[in-house]
C-alpha atoms as a PDB file:
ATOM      1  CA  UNK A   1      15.967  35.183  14.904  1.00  0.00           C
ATOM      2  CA  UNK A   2      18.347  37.623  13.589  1.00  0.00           C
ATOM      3  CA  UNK A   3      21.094  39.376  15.725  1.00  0.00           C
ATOM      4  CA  UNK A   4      19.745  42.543  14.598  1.00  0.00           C
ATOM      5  CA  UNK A   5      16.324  41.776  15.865  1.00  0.00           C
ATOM      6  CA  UNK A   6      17.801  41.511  19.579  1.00  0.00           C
ATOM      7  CA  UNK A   7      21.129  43.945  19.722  1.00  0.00           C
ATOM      8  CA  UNK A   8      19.965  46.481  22.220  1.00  0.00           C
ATOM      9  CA  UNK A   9      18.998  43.060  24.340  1.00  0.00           C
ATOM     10  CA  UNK A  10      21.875  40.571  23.424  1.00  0.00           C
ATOM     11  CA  UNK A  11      24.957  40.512  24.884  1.00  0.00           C
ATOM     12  CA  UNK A  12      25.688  37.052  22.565  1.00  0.00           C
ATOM     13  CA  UNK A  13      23.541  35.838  19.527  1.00  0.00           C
ATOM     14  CA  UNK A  14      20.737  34.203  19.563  1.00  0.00           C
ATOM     15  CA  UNK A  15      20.653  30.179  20.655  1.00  0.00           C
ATOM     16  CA  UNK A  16      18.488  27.833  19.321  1.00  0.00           C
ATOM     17  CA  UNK A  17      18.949  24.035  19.764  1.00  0.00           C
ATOM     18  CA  UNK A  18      17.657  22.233  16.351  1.00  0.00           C
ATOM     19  CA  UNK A  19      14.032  20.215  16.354  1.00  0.00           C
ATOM     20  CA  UNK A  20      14.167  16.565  18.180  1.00  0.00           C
ATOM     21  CA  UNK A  21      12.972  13.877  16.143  1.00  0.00           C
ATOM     22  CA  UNK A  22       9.739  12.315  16.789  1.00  0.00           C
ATOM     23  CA  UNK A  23      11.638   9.219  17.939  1.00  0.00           C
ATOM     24  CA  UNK A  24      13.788  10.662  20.423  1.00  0.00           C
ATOM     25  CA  UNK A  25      10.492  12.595  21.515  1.00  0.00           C
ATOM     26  CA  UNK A  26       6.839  11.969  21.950  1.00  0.00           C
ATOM     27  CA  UNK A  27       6.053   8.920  19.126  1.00  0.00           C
ATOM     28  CA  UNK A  28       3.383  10.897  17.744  1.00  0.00           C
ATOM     29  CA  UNK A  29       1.998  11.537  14.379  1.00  0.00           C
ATOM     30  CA  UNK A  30       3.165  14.915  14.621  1.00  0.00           C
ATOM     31  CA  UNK A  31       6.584  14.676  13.313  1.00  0.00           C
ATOM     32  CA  UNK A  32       9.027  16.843  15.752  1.00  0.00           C
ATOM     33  CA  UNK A  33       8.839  19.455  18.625  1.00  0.00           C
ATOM     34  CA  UNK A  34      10.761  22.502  18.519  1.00  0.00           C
ATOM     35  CA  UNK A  35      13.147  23.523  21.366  1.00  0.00           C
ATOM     36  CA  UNK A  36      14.710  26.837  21.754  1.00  0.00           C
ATOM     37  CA  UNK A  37      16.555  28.940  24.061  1.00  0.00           C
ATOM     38  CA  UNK A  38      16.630  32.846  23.722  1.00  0.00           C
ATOM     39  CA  UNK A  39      19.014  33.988  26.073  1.00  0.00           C
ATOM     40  CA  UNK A  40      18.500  37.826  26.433  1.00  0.00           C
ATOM     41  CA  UNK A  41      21.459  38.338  28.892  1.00  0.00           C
ATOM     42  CA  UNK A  42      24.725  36.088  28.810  1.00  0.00           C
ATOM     43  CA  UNK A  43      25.399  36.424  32.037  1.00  0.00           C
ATOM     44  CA  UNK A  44      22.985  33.929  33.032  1.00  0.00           C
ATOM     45  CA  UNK A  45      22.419  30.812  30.695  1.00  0.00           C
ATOM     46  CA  UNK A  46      19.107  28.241  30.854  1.00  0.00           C
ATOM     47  CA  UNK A  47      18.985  25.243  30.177  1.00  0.00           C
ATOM     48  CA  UNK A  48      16.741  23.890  27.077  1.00  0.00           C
ATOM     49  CA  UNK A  49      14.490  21.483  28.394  1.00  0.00           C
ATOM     50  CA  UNK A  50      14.106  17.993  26.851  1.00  0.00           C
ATOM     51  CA  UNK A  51      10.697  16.707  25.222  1.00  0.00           C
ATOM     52  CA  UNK A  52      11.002  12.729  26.845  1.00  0.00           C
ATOM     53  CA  UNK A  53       7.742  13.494  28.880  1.00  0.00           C
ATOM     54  CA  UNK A  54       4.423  12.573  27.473  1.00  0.00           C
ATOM     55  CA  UNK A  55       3.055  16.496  26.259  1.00  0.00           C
ATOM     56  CA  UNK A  56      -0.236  17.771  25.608  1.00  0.00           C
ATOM     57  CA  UNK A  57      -0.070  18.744  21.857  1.00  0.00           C
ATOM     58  CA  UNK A  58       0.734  15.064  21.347  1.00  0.00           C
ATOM     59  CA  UNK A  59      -3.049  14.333  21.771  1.00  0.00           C
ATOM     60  CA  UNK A  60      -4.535  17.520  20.239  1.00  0.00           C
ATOM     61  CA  UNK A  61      -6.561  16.645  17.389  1.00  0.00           C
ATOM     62  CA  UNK A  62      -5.174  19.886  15.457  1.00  0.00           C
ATOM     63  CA  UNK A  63      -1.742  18.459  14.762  1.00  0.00           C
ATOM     64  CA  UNK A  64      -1.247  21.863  12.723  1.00  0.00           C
ATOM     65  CA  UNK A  65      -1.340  23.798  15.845  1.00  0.00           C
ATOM     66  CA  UNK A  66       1.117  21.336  17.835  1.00  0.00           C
ATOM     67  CA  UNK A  67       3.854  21.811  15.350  1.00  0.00           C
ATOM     68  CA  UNK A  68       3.361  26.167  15.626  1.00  0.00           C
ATOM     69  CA  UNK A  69       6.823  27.423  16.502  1.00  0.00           C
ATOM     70  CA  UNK A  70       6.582  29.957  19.344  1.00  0.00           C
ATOM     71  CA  UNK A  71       8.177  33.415  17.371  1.00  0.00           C
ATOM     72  CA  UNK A  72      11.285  34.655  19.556  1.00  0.00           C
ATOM     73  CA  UNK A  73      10.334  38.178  18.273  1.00  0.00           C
ATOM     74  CA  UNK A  74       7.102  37.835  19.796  1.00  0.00           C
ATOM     75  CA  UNK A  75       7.755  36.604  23.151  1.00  0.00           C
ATOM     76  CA  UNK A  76      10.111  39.490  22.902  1.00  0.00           C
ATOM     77  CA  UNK A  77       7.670  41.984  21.808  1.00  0.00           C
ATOM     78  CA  UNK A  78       4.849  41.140  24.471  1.00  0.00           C
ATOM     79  CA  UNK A  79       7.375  41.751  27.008  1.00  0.00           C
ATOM     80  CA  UNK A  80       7.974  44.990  26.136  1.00  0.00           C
ATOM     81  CA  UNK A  81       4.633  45.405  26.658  1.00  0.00           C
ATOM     82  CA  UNK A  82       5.452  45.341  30.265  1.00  0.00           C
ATOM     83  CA  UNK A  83       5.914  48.687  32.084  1.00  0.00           C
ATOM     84  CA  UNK A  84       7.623  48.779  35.149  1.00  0.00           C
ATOM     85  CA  UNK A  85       4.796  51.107  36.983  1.00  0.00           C
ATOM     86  CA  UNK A  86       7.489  53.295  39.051  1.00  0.00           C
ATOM     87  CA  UNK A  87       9.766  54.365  35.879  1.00  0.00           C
ATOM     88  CA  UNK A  88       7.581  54.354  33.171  1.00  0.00           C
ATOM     89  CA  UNK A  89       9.968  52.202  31.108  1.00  0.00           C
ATOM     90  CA  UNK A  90       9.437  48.547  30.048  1.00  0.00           C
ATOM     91  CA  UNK A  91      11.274  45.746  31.546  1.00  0.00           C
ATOM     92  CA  UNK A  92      12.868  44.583  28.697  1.00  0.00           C
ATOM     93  CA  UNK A  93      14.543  48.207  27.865  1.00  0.00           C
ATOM     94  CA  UNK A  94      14.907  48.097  31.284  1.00  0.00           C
ATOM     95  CA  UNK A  95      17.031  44.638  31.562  1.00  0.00           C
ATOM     96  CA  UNK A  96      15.187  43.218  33.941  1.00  0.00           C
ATOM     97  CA  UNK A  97      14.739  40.050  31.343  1.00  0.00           C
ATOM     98  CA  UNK A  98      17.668  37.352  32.081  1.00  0.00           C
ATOM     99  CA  UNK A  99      16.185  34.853  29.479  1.00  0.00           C
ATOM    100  CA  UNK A 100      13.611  33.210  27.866  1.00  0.00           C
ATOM    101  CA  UNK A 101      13.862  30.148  27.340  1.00  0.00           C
ATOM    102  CA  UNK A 102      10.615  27.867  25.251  1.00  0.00           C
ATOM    103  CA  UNK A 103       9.952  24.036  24.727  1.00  0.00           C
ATOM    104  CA  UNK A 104       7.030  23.369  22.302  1.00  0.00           C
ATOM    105  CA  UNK A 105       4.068  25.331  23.991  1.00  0.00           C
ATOM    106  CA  UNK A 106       5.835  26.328  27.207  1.00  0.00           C
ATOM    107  CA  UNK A 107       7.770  29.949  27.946  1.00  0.00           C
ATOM    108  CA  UNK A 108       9.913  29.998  30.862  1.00  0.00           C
ATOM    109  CA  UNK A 109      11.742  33.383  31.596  1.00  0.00           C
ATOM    110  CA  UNK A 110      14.148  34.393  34.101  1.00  0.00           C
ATOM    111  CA  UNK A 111      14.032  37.643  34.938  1.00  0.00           C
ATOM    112  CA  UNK A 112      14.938  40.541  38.304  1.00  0.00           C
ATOM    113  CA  UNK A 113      13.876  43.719  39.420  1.00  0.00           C
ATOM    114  CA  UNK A 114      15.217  46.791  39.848  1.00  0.00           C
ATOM    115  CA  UNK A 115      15.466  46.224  43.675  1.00  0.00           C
ATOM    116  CA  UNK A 116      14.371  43.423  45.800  1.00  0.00           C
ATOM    117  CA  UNK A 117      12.453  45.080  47.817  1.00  0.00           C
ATOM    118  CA  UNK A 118      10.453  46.568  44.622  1.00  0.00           C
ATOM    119  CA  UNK A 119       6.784  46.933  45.329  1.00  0.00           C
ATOM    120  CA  UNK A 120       5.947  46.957  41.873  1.00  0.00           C
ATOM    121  CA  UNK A 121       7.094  43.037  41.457  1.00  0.00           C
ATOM    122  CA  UNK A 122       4.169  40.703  41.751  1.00  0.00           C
ATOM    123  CA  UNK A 123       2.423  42.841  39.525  1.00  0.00           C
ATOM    124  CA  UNK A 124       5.506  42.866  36.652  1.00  0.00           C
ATOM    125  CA  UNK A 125       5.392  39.323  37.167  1.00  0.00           C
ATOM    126  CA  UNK A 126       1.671  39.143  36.728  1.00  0.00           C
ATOM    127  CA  UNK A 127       1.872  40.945  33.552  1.00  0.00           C
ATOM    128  CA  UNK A 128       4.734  39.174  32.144  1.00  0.00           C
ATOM    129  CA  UNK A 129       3.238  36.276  32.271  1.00  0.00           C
ATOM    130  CA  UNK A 130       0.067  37.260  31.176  1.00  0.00           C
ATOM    131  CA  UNK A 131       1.631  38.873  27.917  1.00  0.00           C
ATOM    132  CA  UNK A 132       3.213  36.079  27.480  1.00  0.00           C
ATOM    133  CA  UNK A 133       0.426  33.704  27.780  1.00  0.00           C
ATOM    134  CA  UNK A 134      -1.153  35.679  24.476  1.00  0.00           C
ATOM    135  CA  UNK A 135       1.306  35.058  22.567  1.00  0.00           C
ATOM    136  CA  UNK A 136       0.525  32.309  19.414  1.00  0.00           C
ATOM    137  CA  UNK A 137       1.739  29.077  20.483  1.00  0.00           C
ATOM    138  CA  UNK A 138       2.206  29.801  23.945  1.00  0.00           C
ATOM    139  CA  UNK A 139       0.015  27.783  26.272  1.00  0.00           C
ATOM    140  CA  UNK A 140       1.822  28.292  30.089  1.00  0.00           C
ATOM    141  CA  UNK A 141       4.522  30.998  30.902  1.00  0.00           C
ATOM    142  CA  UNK A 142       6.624  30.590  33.853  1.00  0.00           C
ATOM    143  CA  UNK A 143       8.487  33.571  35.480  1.00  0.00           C
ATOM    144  CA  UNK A 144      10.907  33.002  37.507  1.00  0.00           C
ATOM    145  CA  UNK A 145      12.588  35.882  39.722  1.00  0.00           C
ATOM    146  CA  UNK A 146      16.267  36.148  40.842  1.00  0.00           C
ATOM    147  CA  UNK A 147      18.402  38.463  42.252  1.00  0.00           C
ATOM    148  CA  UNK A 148      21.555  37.374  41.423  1.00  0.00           C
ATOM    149  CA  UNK A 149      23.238  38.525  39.680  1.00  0.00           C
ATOM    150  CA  UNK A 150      21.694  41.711  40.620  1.00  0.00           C
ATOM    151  CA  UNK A 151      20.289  44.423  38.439  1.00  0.00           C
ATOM    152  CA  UNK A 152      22.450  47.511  37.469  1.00  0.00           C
ATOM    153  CA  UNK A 153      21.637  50.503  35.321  1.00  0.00           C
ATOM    154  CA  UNK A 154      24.223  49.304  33.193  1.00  0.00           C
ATOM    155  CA  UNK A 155      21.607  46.506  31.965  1.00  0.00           C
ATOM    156  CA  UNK A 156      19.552  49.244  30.489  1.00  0.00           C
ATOM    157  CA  UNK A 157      19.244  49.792  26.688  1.00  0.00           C
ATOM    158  CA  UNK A 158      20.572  53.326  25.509  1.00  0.00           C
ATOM    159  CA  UNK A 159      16.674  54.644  25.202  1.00  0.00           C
ATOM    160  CA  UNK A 160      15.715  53.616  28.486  1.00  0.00           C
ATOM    161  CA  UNK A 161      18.521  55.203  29.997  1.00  0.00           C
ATOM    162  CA  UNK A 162      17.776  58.463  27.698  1.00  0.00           C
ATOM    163  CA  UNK A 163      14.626  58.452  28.925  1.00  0.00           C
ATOM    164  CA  UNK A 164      15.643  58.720  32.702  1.00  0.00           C
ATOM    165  CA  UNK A 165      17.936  61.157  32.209  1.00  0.00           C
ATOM    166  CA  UNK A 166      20.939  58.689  32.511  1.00  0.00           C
ATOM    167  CA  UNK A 167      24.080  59.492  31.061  1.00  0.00           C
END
């Protein structure tokens, strides 16, 4: 993933931790399991999470589609599928994504809302995790929702905030 692809999202470049060996992983026929973190706002980092548990794809009897990387640009891309119901805008433009952090077939992505009382939430969350779940290579998605630090119009990209009249 390019810096380019993820400017108006990035406050830092792109992380991504390298493959684990099949040794310090699942002793598989498989080979290794990619792990990568995406962090989409610097402010608050995840953790990658380590492959030493016994995974699913280790017993799939494609070994093809174990080994699929999960595209950054596409988790990216089905969240911006995601339209926040109230402005109209989607929640990546928006800045409501923190991170997104993925370990072989697994998404995990931190992310806010614009308030905490929003009562458009469990149904941004529902769709997040939804796009994310269509994504190639992506089996679960977690979302996980925090307030802190709290979301500012600052987060916004400069064609969200164009398109609310923000200046």
């Amino acid at each position: 993933m390019t810096d380019e692809t993820l400017s108006p999202l990035v406050a830092a470049p792109a992380v991504a931790t390298p493959p684990v060996a099949a040794s310090s992983c699942c002793s598989d026929s498989h080979g290794t399991h990619s792990h990568s973190m995406l962090p989409v706002a610097s402010s608050l980092p995840v953790a990658s999470e380590c492959c030493s548990t016994a995974h699913m794809e280790c017993s799939t009897a494609n070994p093809s589609e174990a080994e699929a990387p999960v595209d950054d640009a596409a988790l990216i891309d089905a969240l911006r599928e995601v339209i926040d119901p109230e402005l109209m805008i989607n929640i990546v433009d928006l800045g409501l994504v923190y991170s997104i952090n993925h370990t072989d077939r697994k998404v995990h992505v931190d992310m806010t809302l614009t308030s905490p009382a929003c009562p458009a939430g469990p149904q941004i969350i529902m769709q997040s995790k939804l796009a994310l779940e269509k994504v190639a290579g992506v089996d679960v998605a977690e979302i996980k929702l925090t307030m802190s630090p709290p979301w500012t119009p600052a987060r916004m990209t400069d064609e969200a905030r164009d398109q609310l009249g923000i200046f």
